[in-house]
N, C-alpha and C. Protein backbone atom coordinates (compact mmCIF):
# COMPACT_ATOMS: atom_id res chain seq x y z
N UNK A 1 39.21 -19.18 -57.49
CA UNK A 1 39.54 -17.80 -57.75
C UNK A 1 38.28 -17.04 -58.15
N UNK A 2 37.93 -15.72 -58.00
CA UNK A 2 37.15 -14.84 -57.65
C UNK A 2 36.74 -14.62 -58.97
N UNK A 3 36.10 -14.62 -60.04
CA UNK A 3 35.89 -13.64 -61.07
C UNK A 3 36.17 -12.14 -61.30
N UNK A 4 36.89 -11.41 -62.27
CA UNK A 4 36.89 -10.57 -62.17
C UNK A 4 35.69 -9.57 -62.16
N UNK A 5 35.50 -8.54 -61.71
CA UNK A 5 34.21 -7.54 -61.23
C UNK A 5 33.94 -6.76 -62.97
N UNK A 6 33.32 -6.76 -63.66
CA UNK A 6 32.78 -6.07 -64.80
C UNK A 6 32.60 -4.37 -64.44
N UNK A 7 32.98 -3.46 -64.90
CA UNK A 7 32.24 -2.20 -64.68
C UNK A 7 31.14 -2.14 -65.48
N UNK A 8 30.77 -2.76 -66.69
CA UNK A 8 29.99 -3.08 -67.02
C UNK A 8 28.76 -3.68 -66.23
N UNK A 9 28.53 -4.59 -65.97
CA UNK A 9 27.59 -5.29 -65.02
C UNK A 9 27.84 -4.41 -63.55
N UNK A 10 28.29 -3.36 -63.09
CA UNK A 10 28.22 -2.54 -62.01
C UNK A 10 27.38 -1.54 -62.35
N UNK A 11 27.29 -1.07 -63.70
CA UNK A 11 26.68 -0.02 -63.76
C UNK A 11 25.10 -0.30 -64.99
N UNK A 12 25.17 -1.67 -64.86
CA UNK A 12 23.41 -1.94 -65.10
C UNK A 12 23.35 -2.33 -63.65
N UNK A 13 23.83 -2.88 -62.99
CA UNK A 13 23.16 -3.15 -62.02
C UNK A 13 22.45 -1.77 -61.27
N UNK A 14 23.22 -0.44 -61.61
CA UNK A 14 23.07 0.56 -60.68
C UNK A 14 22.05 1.08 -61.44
N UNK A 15 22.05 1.18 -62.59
CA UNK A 15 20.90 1.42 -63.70
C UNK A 15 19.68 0.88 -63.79
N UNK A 16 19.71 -0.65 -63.13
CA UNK A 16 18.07 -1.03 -63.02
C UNK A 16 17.92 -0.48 -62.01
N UNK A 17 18.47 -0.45 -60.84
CA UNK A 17 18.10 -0.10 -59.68
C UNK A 17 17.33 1.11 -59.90
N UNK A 18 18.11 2.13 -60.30
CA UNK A 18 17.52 3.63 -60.71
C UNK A 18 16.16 3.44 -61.21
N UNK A 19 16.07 2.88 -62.11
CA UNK A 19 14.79 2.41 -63.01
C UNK A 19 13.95 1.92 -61.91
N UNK A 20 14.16 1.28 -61.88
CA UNK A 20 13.11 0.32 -60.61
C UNK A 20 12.56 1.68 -59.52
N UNK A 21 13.81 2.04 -58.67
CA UNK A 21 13.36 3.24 -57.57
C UNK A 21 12.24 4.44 -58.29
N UNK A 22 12.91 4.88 -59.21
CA UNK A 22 11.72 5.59 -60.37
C UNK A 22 10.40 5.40 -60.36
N UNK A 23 10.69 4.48 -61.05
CA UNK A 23 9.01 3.74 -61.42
C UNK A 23 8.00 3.23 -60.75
N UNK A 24 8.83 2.54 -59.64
CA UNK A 24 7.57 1.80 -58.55
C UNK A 24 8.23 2.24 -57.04
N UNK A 25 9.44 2.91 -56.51
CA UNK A 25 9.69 3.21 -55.08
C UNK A 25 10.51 2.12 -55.12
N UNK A 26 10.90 2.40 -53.67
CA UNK A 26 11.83 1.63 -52.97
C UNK A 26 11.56 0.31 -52.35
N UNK A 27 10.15 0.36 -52.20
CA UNK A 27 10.01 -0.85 -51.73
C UNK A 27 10.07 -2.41 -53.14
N UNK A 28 9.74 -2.05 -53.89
CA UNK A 28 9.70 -2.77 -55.13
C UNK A 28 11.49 -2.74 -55.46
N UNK A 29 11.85 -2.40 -55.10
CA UNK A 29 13.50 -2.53 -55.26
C UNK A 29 14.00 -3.88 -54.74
N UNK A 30 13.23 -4.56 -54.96
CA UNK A 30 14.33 -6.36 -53.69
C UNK A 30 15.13 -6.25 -54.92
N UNK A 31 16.22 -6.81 -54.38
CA UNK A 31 17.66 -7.32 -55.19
C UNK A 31 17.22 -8.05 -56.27
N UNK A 32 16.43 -9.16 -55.96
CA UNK A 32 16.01 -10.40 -57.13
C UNK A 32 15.28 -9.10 -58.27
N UNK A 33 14.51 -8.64 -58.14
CA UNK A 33 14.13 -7.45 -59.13
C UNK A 33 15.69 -6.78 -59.82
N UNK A 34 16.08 -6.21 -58.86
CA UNK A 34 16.76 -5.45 -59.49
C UNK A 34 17.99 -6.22 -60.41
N UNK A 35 18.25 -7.44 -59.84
CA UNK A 35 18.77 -8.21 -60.97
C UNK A 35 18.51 -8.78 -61.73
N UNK A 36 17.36 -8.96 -61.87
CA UNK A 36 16.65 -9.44 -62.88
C UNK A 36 16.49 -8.40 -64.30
N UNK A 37 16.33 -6.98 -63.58
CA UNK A 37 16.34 -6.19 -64.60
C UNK A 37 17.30 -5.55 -65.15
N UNK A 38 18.29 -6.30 -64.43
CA UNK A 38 19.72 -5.71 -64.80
C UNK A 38 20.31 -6.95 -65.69
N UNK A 39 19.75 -8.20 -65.74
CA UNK A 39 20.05 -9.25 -66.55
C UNK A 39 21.35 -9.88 -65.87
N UNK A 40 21.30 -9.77 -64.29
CA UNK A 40 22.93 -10.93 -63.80
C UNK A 40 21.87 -11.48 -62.62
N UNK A 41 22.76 -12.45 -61.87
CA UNK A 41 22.35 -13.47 -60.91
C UNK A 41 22.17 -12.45 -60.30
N UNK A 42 21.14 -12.59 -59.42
CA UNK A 42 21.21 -12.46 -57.46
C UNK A 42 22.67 -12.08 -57.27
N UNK A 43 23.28 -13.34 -57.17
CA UNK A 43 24.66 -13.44 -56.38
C UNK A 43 25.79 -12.65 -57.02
N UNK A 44 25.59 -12.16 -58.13
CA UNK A 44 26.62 -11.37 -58.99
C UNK A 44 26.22 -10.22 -58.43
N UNK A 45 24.85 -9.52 -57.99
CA UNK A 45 24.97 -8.25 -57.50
C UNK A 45 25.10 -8.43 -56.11
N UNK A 46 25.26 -9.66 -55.45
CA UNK A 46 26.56 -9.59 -54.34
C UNK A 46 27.76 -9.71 -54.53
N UNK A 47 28.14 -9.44 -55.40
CA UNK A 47 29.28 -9.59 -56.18
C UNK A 47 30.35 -7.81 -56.01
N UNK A 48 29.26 -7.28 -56.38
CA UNK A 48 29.18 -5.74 -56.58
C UNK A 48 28.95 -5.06 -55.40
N UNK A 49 28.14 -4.86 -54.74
CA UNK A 49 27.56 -4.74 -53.89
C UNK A 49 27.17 -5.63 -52.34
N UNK A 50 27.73 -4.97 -51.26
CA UNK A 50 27.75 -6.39 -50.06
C UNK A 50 25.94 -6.17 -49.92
N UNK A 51 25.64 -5.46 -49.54
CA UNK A 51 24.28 -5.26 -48.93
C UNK A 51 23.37 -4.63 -50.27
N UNK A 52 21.82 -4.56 -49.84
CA UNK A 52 20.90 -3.98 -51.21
C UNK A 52 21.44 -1.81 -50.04
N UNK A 53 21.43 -2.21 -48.59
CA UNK A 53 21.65 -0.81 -48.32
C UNK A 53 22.71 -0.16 -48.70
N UNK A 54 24.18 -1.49 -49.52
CA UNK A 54 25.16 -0.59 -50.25
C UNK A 54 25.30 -0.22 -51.46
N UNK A 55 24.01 -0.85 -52.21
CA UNK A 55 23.57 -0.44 -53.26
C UNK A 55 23.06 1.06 -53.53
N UNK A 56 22.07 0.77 -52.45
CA UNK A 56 21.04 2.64 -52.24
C UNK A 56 22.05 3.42 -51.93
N UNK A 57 22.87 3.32 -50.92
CA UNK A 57 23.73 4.55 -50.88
C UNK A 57 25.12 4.37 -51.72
N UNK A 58 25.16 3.80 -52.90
CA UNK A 58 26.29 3.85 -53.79
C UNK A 58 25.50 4.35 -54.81
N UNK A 59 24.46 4.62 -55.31
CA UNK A 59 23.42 4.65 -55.99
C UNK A 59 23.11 6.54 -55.89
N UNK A 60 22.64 6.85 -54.42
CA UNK A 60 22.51 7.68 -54.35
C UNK A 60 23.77 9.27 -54.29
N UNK A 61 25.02 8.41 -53.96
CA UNK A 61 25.63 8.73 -54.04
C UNK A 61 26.66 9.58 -55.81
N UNK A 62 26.25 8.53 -56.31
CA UNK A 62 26.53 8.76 -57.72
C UNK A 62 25.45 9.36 -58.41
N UNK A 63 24.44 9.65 -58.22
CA UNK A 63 23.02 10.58 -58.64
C UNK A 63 23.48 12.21 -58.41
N UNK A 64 23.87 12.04 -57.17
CA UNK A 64 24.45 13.16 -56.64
C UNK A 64 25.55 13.99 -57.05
N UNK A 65 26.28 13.06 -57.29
CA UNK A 65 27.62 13.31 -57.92
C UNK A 65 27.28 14.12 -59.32
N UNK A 66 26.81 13.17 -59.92
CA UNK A 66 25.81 13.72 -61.10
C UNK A 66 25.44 14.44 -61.19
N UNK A 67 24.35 14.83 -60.71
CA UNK A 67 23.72 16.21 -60.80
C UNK A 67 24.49 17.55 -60.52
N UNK A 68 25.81 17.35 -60.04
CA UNK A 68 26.31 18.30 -59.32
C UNK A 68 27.10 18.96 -60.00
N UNK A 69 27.81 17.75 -60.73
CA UNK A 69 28.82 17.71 -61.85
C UNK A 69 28.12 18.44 -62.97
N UNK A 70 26.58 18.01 -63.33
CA UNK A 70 25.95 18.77 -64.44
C UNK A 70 25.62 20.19 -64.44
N UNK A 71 25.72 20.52 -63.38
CA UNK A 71 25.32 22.13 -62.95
C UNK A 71 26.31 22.95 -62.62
N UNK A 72 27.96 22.38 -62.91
CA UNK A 72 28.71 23.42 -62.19
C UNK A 72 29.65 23.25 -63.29
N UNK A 73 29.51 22.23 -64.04
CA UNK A 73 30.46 21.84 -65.51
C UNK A 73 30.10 22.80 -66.33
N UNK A 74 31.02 24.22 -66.54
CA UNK A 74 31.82 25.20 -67.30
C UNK A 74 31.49 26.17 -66.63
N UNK A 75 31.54 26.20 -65.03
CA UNK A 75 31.19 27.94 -64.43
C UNK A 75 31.81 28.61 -65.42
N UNK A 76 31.20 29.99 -65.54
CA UNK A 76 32.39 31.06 -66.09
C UNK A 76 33.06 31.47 -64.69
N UNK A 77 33.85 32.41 -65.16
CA UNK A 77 34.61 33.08 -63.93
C UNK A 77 33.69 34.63 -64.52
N UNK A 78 32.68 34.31 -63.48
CA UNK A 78 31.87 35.90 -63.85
C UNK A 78 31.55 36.59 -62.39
N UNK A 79 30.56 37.44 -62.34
CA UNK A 79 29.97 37.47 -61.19
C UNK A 79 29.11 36.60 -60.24
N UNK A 80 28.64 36.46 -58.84
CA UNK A 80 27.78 35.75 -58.54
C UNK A 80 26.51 35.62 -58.99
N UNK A 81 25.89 36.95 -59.32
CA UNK A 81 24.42 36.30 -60.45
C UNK A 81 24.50 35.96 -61.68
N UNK A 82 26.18 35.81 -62.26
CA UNK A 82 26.40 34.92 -63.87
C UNK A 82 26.02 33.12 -63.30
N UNK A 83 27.39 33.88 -62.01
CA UNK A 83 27.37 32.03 -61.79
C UNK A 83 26.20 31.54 -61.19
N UNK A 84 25.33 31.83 -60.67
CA UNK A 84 24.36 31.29 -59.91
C UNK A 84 22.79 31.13 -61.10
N UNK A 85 22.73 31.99 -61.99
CA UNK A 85 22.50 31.63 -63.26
C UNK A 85 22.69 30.20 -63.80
N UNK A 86 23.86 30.44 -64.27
CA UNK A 86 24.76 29.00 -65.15
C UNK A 86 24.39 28.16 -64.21
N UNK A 87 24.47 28.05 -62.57
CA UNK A 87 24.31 26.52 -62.08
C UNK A 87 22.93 26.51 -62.21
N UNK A 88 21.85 27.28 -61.90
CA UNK A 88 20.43 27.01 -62.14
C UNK A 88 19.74 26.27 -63.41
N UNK A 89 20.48 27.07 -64.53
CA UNK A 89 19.93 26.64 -65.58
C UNK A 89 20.17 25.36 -65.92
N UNK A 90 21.71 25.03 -65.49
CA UNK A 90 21.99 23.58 -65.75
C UNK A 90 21.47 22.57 -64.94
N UNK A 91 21.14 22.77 -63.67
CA UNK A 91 20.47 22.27 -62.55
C UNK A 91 19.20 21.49 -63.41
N UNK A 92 18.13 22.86 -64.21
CA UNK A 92 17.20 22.68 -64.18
C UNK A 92 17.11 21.71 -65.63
N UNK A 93 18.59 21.92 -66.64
CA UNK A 93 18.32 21.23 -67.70
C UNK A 93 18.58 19.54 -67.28
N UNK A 94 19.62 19.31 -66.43
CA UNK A 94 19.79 17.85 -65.60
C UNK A 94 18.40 17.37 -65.34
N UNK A 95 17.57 17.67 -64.49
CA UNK A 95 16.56 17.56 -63.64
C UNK A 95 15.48 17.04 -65.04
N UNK A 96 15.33 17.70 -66.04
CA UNK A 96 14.12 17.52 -66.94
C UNK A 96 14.77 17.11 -68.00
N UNK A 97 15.88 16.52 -68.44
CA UNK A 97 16.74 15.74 -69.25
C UNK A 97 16.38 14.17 -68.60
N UNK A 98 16.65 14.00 -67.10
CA UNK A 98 16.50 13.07 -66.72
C UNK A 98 15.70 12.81 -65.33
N UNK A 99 14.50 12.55 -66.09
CA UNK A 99 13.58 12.59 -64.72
C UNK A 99 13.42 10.96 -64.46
N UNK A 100 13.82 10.01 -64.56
CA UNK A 100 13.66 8.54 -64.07
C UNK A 100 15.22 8.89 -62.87
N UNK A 101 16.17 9.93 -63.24
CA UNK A 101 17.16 9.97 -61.70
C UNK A 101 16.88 11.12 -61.25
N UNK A 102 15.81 11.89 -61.20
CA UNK A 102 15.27 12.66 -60.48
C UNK A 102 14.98 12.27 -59.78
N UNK A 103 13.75 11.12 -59.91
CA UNK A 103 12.56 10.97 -59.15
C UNK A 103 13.56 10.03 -58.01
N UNK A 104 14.18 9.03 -58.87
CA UNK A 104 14.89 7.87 -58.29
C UNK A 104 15.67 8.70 -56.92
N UNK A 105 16.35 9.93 -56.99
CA UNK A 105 17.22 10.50 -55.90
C UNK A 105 16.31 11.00 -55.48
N UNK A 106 15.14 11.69 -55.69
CA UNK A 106 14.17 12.11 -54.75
C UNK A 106 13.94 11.30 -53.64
N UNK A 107 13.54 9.69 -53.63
CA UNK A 107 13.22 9.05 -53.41
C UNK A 107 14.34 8.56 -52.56
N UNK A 108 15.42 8.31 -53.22
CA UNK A 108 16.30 8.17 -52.37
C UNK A 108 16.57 9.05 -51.01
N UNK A 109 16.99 10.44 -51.00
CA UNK A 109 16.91 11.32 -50.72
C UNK A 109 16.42 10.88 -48.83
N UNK A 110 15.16 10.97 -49.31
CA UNK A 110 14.56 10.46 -47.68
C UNK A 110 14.39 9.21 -47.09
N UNK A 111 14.77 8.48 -47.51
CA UNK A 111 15.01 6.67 -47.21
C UNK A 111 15.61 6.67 -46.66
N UNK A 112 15.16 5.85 -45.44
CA UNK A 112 15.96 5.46 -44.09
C UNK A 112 17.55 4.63 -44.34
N UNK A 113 17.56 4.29 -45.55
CA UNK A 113 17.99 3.17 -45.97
C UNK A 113 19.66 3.99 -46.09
N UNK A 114 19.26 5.29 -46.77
CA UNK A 114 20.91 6.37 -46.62
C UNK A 114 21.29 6.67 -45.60
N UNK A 115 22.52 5.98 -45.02
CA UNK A 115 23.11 6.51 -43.41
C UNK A 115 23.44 8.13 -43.42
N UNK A 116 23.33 8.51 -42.25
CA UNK A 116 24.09 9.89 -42.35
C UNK A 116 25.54 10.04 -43.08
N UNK A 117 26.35 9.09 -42.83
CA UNK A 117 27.72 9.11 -43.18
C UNK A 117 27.31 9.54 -45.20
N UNK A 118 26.62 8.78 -45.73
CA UNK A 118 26.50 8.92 -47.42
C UNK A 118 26.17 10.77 -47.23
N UNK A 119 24.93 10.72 -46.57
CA UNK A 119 24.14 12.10 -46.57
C UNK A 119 25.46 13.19 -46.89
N UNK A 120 25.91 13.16 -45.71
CA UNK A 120 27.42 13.73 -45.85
C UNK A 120 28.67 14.05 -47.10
N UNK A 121 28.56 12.68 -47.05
CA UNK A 121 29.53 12.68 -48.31
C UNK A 121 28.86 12.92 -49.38
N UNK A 122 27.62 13.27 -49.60
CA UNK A 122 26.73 13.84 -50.91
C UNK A 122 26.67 15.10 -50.69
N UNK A 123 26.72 15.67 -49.25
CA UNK A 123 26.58 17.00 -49.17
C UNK A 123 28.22 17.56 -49.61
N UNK A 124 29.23 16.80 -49.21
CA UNK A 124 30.85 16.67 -49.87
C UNK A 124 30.64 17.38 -51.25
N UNK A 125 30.14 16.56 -51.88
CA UNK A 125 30.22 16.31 -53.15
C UNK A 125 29.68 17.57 -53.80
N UNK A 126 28.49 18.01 -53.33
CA UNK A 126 27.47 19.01 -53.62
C UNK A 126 28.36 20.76 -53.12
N UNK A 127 29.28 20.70 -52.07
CA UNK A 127 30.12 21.59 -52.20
C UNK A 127 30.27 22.85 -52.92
N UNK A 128 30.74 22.46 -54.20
CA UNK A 128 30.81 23.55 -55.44
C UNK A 128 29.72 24.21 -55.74
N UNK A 129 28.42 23.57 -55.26
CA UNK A 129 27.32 24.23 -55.96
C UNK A 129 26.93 25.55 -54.49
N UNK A 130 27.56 24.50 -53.38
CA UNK A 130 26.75 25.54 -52.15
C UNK A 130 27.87 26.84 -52.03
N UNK A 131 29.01 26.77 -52.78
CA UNK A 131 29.66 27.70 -52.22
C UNK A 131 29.09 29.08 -53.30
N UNK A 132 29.02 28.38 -54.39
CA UNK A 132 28.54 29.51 -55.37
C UNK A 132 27.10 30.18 -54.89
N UNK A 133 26.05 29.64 -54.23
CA UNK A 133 25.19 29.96 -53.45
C UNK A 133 25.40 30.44 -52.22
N UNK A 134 26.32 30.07 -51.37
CA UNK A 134 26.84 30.93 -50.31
C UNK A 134 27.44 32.49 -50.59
N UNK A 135 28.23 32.57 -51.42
CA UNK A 135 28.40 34.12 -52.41
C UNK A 135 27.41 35.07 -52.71
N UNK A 136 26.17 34.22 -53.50
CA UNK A 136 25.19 35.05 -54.03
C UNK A 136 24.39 35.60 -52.71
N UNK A 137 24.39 34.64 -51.54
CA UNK A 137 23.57 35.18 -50.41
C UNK A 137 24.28 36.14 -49.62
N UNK A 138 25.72 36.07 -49.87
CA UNK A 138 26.20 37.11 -48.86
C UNK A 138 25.75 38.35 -48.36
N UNK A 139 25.42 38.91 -49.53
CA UNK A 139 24.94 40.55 -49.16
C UNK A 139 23.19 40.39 -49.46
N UNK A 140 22.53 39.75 -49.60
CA UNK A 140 21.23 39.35 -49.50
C UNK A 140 20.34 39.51 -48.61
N UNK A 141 18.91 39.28 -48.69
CA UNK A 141 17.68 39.29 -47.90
C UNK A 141 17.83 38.17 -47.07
N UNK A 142 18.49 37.15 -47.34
CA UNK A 142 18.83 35.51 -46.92
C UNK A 142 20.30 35.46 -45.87
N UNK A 143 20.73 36.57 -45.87
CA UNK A 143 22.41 36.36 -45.81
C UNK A 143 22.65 35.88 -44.27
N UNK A 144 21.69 36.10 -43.05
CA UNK A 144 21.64 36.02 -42.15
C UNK A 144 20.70 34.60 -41.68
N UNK A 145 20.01 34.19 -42.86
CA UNK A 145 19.31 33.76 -42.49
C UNK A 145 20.39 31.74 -42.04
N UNK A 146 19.52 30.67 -41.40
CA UNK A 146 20.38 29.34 -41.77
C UNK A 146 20.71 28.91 -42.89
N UNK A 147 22.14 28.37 -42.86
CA UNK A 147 22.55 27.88 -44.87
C UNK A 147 21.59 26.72 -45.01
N UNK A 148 20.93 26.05 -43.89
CA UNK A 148 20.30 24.63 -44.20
C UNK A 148 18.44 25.13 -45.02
N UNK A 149 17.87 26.10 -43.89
CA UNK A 149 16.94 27.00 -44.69
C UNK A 149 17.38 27.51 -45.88
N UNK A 150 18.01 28.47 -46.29
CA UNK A 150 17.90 28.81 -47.91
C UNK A 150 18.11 27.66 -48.99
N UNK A 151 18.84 26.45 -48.60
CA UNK A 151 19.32 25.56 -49.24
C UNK A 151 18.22 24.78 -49.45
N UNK A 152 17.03 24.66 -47.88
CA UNK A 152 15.54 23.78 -48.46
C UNK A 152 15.10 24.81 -49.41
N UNK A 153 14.76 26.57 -49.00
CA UNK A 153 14.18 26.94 -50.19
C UNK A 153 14.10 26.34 -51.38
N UNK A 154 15.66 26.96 -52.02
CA UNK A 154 15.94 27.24 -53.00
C UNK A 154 15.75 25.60 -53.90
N UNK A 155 15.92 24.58 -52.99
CA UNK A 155 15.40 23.49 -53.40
C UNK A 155 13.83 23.16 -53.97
N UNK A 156 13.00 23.39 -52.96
CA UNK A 156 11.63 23.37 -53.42
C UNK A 156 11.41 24.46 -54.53
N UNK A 157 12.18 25.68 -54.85
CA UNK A 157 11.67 26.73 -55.61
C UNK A 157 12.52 25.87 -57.24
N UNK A 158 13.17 25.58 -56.95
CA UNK A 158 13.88 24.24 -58.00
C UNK A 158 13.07 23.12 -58.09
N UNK A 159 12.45 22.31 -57.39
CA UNK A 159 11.63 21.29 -57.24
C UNK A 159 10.17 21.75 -58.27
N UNK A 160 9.76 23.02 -57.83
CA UNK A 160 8.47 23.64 -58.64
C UNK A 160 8.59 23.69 -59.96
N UNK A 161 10.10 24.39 -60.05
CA UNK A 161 10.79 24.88 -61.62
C UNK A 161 10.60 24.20 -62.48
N UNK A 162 11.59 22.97 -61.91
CA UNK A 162 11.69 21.85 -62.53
C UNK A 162 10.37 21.26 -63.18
N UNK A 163 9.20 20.93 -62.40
CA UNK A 163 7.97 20.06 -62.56
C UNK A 163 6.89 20.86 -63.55
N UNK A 164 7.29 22.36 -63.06
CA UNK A 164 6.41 23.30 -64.20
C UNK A 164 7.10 22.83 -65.66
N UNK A 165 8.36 23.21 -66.13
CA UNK A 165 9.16 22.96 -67.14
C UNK A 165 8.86 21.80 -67.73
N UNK A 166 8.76 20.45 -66.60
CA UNK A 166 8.39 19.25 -67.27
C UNK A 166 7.14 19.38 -67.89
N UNK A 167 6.27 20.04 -67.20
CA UNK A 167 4.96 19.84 -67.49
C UNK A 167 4.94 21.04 -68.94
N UNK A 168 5.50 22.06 -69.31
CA UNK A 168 5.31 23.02 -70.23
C UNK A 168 6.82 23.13 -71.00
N UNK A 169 7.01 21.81 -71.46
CA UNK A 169 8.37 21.93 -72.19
C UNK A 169 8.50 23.17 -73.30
N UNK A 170 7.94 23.50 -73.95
CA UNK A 170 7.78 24.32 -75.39
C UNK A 170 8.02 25.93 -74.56
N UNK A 171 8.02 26.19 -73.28
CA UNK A 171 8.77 26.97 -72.56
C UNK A 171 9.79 26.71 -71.38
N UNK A 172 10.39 25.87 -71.88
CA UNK A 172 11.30 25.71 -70.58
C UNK A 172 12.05 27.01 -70.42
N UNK A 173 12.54 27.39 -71.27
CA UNK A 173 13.64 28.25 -71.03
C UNK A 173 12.72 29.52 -69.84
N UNK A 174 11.37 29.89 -70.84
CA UNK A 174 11.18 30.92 -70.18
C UNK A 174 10.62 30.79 -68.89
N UNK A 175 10.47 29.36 -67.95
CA UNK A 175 9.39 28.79 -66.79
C UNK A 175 11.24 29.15 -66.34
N UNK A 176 12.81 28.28 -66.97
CA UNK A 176 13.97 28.13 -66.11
C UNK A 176 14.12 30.19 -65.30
N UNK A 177 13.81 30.65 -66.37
CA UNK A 177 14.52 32.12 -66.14
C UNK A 177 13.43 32.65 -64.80
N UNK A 178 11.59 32.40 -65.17
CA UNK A 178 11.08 32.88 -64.25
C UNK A 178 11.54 32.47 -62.83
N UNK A 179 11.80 31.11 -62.46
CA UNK A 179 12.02 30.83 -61.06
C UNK A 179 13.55 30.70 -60.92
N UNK A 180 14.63 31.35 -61.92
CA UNK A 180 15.72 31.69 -61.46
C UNK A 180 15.80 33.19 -60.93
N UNK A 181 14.41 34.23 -61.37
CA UNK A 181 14.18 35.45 -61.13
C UNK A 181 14.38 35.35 -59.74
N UNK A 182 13.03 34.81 -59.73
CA UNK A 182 12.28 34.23 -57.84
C UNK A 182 13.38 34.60 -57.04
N UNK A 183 14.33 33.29 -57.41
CA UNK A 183 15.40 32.51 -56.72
C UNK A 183 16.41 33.81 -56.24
N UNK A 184 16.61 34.53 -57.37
CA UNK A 184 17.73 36.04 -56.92
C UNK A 184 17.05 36.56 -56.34
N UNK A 185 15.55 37.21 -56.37
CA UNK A 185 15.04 38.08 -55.52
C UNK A 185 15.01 37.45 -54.38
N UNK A 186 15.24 36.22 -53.89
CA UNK A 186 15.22 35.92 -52.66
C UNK A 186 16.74 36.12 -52.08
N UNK A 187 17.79 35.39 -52.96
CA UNK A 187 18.89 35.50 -52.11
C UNK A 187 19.97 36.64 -52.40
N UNK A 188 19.56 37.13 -53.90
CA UNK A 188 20.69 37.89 -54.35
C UNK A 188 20.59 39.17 -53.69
């Protein structure tokens, strides 16, 4: 008979992984690492996991989830530049709260290793955030433009935000507000 599955030991396992992708990339990710730093056998994180590629995209998947969840957890019911506000700021407090699953989904992010099918279902997931951004662009400089273009923008102008903020914590707030300015003068 099978052992029962721990959620416990599912979610160090997903936790070294993170750590590991962070710190040294993906290639330093072999399984034997990542269980090792997760403290179970090899064979227990086949246990969890069939493949190390259903790891990365269960992995990346839940990063995603995450972040998404952190930026849209208490919209108000305001206007589109309240709400597009509130998801920025929270965006940007996620992002520099936790930069070992920043870097780790960055990383993930472009790895061959995520099938389209995950890509998808992260873009699923990510939903709530694009519709509140689809609103703010409606009547915009952007409104015409592709949703896949404003969406890289507004990413890299988030990507900058973010890395300035890390780098000048003792102003985050006022680095979050400058490139949430940016961000409206582009789409709002």
């Amino acid at each position: 008979m099978a052992r029962p599955r721990s959620d416990d030991k599912r979610a160090a396992i997903t936790a070294a992984a993170m750590r590991i992708i962070a710190a040294q990339g993906l290639g330093a990710a072999a399984t034997a690492a990542i269980a090792k730093e997760a403290r179970v056998s090899n064979g227990s994180l086949f246990t969890y996991f069939d493949t190390k590629a259903d790891l990365l995209n269960q992995l990346y998947l839940e990063l995603k989830a995450e972040m998404g969840t952190a930026a849209l957890g208490g919209l108000p019911a305001a206007d589109d530049r309240a709400q597009m506000l509130h998801l920025w700021s929270r965006w940007m407090r996620w992002a520099t709260t936790n930069p070992q699953k920043r870097r780790a989904l960055a990383r993930l992010q472009v790895s061959d290793e995520i099938t389209a099918s995950t890509h998808e279902a992260a873009s699923r997931s990510m939903a709530g955030m694009g519709k509140v951004l689809e609103r703010s662009r409606a009547n915009g400089p952007m409104r015409d433009a592709p949703a896949a273009l404003v969406f890289a923008l507004c990413n890299g102008l988030a990507e900058a935000t973010i890395d300035y903020v890390i780098g000048d914590p003792d102003h985050a707030d006022e680095h979050t507000q400058a490139g949430f300015d940016a961000l409206w003068r582009m789409i709002g």
